[in-house]
Protein backbone atom coordinates (compact mmCIF):
# COMPACT_ATOMS: atom_id res chain seq x y z
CA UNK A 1 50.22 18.00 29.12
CA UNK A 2 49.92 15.22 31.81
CA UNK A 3 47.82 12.09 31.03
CA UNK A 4 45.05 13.14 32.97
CA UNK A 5 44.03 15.97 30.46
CA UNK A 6 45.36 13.76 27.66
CA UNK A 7 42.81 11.07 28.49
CA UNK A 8 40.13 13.85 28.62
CA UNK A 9 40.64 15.27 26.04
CA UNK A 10 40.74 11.81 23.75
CA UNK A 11 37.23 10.77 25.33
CA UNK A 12 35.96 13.98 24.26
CA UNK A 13 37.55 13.74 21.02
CA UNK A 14 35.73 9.87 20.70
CA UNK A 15 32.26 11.41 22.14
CA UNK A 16 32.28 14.43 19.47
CA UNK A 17 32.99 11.55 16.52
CA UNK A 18 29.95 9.36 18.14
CA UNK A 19 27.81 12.67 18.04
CA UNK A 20 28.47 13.04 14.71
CA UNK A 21 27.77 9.32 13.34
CA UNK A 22 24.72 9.74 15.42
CA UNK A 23 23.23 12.45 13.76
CA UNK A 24 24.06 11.43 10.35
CA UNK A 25 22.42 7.91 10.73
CA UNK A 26 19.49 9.81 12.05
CA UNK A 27 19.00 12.22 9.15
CA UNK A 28 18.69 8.81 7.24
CA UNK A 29 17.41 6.75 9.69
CA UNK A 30 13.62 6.23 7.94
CA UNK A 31 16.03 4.71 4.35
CA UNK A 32 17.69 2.34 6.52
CA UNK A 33 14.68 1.24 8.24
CA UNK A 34 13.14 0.00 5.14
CA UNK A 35 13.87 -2.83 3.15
CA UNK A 36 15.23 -2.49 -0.53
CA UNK A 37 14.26 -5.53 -3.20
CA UNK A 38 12.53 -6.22 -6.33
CA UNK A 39 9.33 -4.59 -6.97
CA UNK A 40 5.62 -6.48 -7.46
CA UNK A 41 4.78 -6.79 -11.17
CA UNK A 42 1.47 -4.68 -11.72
CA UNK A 43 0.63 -5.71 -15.29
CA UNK A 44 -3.05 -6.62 -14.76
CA UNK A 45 -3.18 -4.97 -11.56
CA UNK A 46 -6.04 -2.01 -10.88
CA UNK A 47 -3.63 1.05 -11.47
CA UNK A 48 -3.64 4.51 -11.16
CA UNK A 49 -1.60 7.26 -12.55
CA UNK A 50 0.76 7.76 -15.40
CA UNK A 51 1.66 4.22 -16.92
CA UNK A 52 5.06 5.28 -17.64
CA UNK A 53 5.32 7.50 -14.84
CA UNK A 54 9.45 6.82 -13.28
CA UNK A 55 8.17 5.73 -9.57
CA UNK A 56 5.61 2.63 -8.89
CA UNK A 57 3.60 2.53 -5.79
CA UNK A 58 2.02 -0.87 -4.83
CA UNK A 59 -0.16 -1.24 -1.74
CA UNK A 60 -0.90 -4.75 -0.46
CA UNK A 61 -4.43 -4.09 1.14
CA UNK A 62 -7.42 -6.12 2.91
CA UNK A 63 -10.54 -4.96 2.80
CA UNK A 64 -11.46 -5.97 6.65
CA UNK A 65 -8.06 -3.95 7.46
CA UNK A 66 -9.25 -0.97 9.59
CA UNK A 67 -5.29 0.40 9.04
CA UNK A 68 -6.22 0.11 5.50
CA UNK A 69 -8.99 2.52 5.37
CA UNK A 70 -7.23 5.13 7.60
CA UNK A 71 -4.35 4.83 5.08
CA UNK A 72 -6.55 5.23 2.41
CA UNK A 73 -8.24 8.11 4.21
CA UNK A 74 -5.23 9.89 5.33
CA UNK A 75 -2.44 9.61 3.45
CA UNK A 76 -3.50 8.55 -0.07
CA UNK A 77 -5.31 11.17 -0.79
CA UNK A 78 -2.07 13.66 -0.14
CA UNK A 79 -0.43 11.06 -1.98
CA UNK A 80 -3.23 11.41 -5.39
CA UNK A 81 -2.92 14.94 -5.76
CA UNK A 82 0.85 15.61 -5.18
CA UNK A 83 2.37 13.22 -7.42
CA UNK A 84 -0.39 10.70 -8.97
CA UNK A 85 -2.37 13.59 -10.73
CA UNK A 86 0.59 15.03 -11.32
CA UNK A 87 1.54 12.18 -13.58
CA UNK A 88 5.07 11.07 -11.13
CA UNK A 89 3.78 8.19 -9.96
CA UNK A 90 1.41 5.35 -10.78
CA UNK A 91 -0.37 3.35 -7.75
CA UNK A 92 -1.26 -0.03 -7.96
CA UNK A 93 -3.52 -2.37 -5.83
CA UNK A 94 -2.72 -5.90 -4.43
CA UNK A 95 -5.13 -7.94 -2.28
CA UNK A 96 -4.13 -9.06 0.61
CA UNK A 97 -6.53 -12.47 2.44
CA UNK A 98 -5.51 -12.41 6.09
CA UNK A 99 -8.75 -11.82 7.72
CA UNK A 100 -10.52 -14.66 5.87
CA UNK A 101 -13.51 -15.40 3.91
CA UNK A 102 -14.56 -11.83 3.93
CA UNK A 103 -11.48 -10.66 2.85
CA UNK A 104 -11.54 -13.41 -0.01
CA UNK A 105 -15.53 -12.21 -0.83
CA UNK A 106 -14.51 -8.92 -0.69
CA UNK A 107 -11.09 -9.83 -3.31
CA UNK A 108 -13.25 -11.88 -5.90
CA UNK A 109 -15.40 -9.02 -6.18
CA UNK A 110 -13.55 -6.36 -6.38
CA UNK A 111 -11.66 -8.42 -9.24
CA UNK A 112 -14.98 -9.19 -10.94
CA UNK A 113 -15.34 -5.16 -10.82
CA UNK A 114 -12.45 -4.93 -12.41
CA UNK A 115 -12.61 -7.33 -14.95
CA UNK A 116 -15.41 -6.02 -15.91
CA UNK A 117 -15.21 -2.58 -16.43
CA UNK A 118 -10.89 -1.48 -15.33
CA UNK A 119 -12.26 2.42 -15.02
CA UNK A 120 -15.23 1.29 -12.57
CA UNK A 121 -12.28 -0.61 -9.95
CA UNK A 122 -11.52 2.62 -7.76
CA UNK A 123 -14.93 3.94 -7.17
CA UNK A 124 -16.14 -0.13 -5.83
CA UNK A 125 -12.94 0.14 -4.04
CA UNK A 126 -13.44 3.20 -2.37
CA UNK A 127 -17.24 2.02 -1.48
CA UNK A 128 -16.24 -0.96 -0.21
CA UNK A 129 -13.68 0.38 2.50
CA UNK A 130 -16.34 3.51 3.22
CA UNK A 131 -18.52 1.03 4.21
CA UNK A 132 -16.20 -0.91 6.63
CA UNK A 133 -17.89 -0.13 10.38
CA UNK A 134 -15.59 1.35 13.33
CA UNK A 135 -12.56 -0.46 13.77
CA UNK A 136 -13.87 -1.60 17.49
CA UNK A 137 -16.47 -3.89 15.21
CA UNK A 138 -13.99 -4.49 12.39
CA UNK A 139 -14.40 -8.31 13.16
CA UNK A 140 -18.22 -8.19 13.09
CA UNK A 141 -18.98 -9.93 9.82
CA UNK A 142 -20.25 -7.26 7.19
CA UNK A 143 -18.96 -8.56 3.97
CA UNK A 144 -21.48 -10.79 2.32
CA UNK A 145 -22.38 -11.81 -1.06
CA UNK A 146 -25.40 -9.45 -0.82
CA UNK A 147 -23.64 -6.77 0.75
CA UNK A 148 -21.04 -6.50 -2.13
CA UNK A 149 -23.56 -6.44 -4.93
CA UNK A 150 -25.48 -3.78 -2.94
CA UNK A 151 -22.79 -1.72 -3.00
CA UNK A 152 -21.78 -2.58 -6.94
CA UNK A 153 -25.21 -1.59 -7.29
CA UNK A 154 -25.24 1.88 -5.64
CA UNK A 155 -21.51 2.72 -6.92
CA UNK A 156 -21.15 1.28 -10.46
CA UNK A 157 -23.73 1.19 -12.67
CA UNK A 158 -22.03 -0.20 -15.46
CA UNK A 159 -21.63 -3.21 -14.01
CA UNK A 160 -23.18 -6.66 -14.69
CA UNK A 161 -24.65 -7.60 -11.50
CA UNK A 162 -25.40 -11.21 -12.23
CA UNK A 163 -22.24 -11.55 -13.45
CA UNK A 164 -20.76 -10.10 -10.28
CA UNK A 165 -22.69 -12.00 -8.04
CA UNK A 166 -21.45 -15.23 -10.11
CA UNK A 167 -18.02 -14.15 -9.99
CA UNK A 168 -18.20 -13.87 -6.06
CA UNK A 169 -20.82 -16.98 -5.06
CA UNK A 170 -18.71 -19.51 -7.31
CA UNK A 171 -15.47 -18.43 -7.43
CA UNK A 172 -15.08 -16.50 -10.96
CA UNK A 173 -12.10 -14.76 -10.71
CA UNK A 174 -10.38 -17.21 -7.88
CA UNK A 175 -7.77 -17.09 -10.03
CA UNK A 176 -7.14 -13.42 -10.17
CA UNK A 177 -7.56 -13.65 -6.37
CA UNK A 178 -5.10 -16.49 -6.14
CA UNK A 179 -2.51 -14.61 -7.96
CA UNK A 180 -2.82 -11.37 -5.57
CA UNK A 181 -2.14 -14.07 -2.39
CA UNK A 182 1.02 -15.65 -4.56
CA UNK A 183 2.73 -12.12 -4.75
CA UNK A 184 1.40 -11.58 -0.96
CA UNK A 185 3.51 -14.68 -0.29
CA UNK A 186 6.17 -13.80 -2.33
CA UNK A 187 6.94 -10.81 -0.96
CA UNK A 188 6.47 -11.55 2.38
CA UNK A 189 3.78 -9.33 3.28
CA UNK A 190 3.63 -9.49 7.16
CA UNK A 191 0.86 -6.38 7.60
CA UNK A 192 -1.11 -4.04 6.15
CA UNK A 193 -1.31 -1.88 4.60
CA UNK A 194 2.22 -2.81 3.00
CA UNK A 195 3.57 -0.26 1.01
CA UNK A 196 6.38 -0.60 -1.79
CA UNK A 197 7.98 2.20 -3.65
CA UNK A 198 10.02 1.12 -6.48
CA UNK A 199 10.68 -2.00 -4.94
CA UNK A 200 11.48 -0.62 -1.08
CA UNK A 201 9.37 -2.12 1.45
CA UNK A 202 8.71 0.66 3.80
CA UNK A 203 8.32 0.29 7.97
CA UNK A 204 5.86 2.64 8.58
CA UNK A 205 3.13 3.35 5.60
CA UNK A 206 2.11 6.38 7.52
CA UNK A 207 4.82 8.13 7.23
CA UNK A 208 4.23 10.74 4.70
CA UNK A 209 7.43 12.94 5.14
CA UNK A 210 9.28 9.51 4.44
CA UNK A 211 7.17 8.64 1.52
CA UNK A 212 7.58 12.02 -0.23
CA UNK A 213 11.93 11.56 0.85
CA UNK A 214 11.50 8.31 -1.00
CA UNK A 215 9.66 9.67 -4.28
CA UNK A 216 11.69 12.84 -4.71
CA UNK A 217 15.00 10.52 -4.34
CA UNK A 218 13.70 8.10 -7.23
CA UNK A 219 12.87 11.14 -9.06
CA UNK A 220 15.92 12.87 -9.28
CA UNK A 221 17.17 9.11 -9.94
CA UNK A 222 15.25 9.26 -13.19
CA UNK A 223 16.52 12.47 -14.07
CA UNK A 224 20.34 11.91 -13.47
């Protein structure tokens, strides 16, 4: 064989290893995008789900967040019947403050709400982001003191009204607030929504297929 065929036939060797790496980094490629570490406490947090259930979900949300409510509109839902109903996974809730004053009104509320009556959280959650207006006026301002009680009002009627109003106009539950932004800080939360599963921070929270990958894996984790 001379060593033109023999140099041929080593760069085709080379390519056909390449190929290979290739595709098995790709058939992973949505893991080793996200970020592994420890996962947000969510004692006290508004939770979902299975206490015990084997695989934690935690979403760092803000109420202004127009990517919030689509999340919450298109992939949580999937998400609640596969494998929160189901009793697999429990999903908790973390404020998240970066578009201001409304998303701080919108926080001390929704922790008054819960404070008051845990079972009441998710439907004043739900309210709140159904009535966030079309992302093109996301920034119009729409979450006021009145606005939230309104909404308490028409959503949770075991609620003490007064109480909530209090909570938001002078600060009540700062401190429950406060501690949401400390774990929002401690964890680095750049966007949101922010998603962790069993303490993996993943890239792209819309990403169903990877988010099912990712509970099946810890799963079968749990059963091993």
């Amino acid at each position: 064989m001379n060593s033109k065929k023999m140099v041929m036939l080593t760069l085709v060797f080379i390519a056909a290893i390449v190929a290979i790496v290739f595709l098995l980094n790709k058939g992973d490629q949505s893991n080793q995008s996200d970020t592994k570490g420890p996962h947000p406490p969510t004692e006290q947090q508004p939770t979902l789900g299975n206490a015990d259930a084997a695989v934690s979900i935690v979403e760092f949300g803000d109420y202004k967040c127009p990517s919030c409510k689509a999340w919450g509109e298109k992939i949580f839902p999937q998400l609640e019947e596969e494998f929160i109903k189901t009793g697999k996974v429990k999903f908790s809730y973390i404020n998240v403050l970066f578009h201001g004053n409304e998303s701080t009104l919108a926080a001390l509320a929704s922790e008054s709400v819960y404070k008051q009556d845990p079972e009441s959280f998710w439907a004043f959650h739900n309210a709140i982001f159904a009535a966030q207006p079309a992302s093109q006026n996301h920034d119009d301002q729409w979450v006021t003191p009145e606005k939230l009680v309104e909404l308490a009002k028409d959503n949770v009627p075991n609620i003490d009204l007064k109480q909530l109003e209090e909570d938001i106009t002078k600060e009540g539950t700062m401190e429950e607030v406060k501690k949401d932004d400390d774990f929002v800080k401690e964890f680095e939360v750049a966007f949101t929504p922010t998603i962790i599963i069993n303490g993996v921070m993943l890239e792209d929270p819309f990403d169903y297929e990877a988010i099912v990958s990712l509970i099946e894996k810890e799963l079968e984790k749990k059963n091993e």
